[in-house]
N, C-alpha and C. Protein backbone atom coordinates (compact mmCIF):
# COMPACT_ATOMS: atom_id res chain seq x y z
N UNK A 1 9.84 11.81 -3.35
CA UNK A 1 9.60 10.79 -2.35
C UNK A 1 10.71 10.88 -1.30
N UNK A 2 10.50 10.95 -0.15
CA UNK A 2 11.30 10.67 0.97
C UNK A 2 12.13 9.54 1.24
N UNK A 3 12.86 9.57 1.68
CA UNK A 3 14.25 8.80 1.85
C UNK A 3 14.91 8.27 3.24
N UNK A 4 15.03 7.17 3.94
CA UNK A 4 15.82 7.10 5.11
C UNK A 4 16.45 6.03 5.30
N UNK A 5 17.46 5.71 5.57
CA UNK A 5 18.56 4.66 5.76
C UNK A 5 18.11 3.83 6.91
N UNK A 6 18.17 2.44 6.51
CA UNK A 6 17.38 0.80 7.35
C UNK A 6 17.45 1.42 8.98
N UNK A 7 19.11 2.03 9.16
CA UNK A 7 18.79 2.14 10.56
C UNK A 7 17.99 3.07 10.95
N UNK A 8 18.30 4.35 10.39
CA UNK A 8 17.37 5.25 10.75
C UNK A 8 15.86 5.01 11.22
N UNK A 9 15.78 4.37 10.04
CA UNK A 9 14.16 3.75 10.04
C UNK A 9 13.89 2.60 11.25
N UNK A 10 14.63 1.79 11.69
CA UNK A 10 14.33 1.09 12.56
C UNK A 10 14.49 1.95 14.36
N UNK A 11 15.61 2.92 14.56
CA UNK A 11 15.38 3.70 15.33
C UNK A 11 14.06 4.98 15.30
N UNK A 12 13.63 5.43 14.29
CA UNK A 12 12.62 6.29 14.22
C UNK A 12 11.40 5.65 13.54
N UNK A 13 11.01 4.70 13.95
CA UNK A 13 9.89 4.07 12.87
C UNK A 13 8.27 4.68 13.36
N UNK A 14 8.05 4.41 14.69
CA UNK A 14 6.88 4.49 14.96
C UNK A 14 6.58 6.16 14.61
N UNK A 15 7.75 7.35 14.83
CA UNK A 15 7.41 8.67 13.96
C UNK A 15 7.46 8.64 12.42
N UNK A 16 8.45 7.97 11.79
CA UNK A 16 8.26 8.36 10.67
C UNK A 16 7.01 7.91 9.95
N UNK A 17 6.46 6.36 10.41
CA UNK A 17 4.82 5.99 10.22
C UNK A 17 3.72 7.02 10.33
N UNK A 18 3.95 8.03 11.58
CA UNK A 18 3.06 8.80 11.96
C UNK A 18 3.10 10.03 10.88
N UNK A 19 4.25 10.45 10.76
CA UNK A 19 4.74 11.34 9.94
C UNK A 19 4.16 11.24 8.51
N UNK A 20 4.14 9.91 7.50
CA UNK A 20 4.08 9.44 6.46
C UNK A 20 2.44 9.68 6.68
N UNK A 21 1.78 8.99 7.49
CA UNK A 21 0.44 9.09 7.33
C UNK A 21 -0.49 10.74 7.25
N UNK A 22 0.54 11.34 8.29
CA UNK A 22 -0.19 12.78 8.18
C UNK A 22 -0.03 13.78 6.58
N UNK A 23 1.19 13.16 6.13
CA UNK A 23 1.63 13.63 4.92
C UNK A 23 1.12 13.11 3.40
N UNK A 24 0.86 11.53 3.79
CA UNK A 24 0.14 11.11 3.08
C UNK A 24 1.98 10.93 1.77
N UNK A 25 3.27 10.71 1.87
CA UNK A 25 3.58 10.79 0.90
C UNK A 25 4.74 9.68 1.41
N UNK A 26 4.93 8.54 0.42
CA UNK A 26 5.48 7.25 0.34
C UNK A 26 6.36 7.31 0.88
N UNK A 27 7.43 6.57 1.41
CA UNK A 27 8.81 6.60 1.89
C UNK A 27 9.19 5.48 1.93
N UNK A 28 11.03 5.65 0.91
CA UNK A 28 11.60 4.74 0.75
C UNK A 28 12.53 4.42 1.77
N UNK A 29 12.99 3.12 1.75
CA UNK A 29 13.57 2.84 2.97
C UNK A 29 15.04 2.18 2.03
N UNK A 30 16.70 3.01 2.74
CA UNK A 30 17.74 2.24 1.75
C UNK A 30 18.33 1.56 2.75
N UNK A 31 19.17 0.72 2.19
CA UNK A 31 20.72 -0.04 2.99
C UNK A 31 21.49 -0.03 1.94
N UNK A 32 22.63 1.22 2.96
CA UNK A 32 23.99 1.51 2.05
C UNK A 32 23.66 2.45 0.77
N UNK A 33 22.43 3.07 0.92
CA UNK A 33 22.09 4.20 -0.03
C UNK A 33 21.34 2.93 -1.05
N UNK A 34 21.27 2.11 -0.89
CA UNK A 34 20.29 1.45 -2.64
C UNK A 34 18.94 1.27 -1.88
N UNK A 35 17.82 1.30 -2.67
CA UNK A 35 16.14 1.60 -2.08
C UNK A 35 16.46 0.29 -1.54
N UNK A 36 15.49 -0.37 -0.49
CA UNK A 36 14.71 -1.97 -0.01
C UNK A 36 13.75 -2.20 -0.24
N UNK A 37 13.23 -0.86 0.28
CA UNK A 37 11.61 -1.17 0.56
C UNK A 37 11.02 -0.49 0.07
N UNK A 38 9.62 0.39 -0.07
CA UNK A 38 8.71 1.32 -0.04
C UNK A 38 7.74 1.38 0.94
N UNK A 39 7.40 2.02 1.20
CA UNK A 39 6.63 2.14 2.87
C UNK A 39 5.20 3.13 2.29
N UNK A 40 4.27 2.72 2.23
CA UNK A 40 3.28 3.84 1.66
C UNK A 40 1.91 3.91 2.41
N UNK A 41 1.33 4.97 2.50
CA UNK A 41 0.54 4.68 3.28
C UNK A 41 -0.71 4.08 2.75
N UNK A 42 -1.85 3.39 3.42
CA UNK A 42 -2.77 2.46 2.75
C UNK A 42 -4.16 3.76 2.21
N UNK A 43 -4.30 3.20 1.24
CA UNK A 43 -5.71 4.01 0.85
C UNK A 43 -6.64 4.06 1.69
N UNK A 44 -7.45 5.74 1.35
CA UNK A 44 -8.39 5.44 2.65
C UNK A 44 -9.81 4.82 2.28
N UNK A 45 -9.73 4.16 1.28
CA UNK A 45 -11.40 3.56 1.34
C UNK A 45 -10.81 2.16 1.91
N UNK A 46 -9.67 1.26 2.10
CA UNK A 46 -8.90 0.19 2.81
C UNK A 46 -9.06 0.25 4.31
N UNK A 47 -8.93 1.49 4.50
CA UNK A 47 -8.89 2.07 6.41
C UNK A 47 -10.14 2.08 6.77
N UNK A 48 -11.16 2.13 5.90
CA UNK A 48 -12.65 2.64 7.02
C UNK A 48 -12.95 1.00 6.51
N UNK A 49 -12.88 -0.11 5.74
CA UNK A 49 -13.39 -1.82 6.09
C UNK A 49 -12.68 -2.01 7.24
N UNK A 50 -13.90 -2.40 7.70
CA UNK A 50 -13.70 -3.67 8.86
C UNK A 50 -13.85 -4.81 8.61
N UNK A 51 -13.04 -5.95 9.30
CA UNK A 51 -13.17 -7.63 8.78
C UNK A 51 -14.22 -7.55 9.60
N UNK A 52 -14.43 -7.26 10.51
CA UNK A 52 -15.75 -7.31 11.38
C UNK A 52 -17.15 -7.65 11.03
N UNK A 53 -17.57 -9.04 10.73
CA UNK A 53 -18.74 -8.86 10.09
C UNK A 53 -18.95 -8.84 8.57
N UNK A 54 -17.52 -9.21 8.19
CA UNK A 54 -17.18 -8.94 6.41
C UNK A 54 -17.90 -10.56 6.18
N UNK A 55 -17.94 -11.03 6.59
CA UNK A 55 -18.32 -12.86 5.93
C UNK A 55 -20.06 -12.95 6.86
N UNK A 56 -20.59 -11.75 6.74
CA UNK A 56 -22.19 -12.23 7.22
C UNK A 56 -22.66 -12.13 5.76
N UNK A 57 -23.72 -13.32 6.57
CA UNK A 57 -24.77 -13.70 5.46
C UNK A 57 -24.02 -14.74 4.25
N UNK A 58 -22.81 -14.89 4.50
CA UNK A 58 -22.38 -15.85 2.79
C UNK A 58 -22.34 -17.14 3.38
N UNK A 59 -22.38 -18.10 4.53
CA UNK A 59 -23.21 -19.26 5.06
C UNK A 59 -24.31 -19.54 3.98
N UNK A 60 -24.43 -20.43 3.79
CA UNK A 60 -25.93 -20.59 2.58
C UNK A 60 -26.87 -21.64 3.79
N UNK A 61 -26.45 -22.28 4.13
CA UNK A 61 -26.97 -23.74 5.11
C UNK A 61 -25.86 -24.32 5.37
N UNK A 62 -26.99 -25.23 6.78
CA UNK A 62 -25.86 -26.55 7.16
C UNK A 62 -26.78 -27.61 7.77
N UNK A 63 -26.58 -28.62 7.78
CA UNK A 63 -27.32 -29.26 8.35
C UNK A 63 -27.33 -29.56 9.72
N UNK A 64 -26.85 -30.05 9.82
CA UNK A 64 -26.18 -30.45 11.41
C UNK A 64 -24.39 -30.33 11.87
N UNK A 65 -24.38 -29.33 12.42
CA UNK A 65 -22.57 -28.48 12.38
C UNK A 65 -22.23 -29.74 13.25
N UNK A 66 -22.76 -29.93 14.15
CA UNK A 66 -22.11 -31.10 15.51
C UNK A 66 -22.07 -32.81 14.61
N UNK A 67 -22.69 -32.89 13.78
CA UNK A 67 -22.79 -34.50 12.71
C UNK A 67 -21.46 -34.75 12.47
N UNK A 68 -21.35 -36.15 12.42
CA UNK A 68 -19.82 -36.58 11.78
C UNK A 68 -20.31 -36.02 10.08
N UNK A 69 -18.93 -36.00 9.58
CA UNK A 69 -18.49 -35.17 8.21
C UNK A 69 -18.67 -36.30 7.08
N UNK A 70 -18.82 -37.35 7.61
CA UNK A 70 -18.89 -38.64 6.55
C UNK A 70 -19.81 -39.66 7.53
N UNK A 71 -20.84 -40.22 6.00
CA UNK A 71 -21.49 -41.75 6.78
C UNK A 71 -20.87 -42.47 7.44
N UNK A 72 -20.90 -43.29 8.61
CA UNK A 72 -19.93 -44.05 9.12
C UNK A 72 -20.18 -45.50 8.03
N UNK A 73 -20.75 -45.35 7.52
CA UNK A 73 -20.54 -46.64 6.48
C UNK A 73 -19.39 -46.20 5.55
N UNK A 74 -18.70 -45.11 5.45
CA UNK A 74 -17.90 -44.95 4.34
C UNK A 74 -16.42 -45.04 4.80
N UNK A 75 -16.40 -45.37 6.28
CA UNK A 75 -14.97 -45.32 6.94
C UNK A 75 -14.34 -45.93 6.71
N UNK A 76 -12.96 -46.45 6.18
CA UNK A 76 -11.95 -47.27 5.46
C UNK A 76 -11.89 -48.66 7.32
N UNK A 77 -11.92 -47.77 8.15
CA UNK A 77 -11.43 -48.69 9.38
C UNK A 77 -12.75 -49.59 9.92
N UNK A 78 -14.44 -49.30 9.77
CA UNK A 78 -15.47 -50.14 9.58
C UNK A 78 -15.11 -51.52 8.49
N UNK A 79 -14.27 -51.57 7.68
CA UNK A 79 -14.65 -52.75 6.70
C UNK A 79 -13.68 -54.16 7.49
């Protein structure tokens, strides 16, 4: 596994991301030589979902979306 020190990584990040992804192989990130982080790249059945359209169809009904949410007989400030 690959290796690079906090600063390094914060001066070279957007290559070493690019780098990691083409390589496909994890990279640890240290301060003062002890690991922090792990940096890995995401699986690719994760990369091809889209939220786009992930919640169609699970709506079941509604009655009226624009209706107040409670009878107005049940309002604590009516009594």
């Amino acid at each position: 596994m690959k290796s690079v020190g906090a600063a390094e990584f914060k001066a070279r990040c957007l290559r070493l991301i690019k780098q990691m992804n083409r390589d496909g192989e994890p990279l640890t990130i240290t301060n003062r030589g002890r690991p922090v982080a792990i940096l890995s790249p995401m699986p690719e059945q994760a990369r091809s979902e889209s939220i786009i359209g992930a919640m169609a169809g699970t709506v079941l009904a509604y009655d009226d979306p624009f209706g107040p949410a409670a009878d107005p007989s049940e309002w604590a400030s009516l009594r």
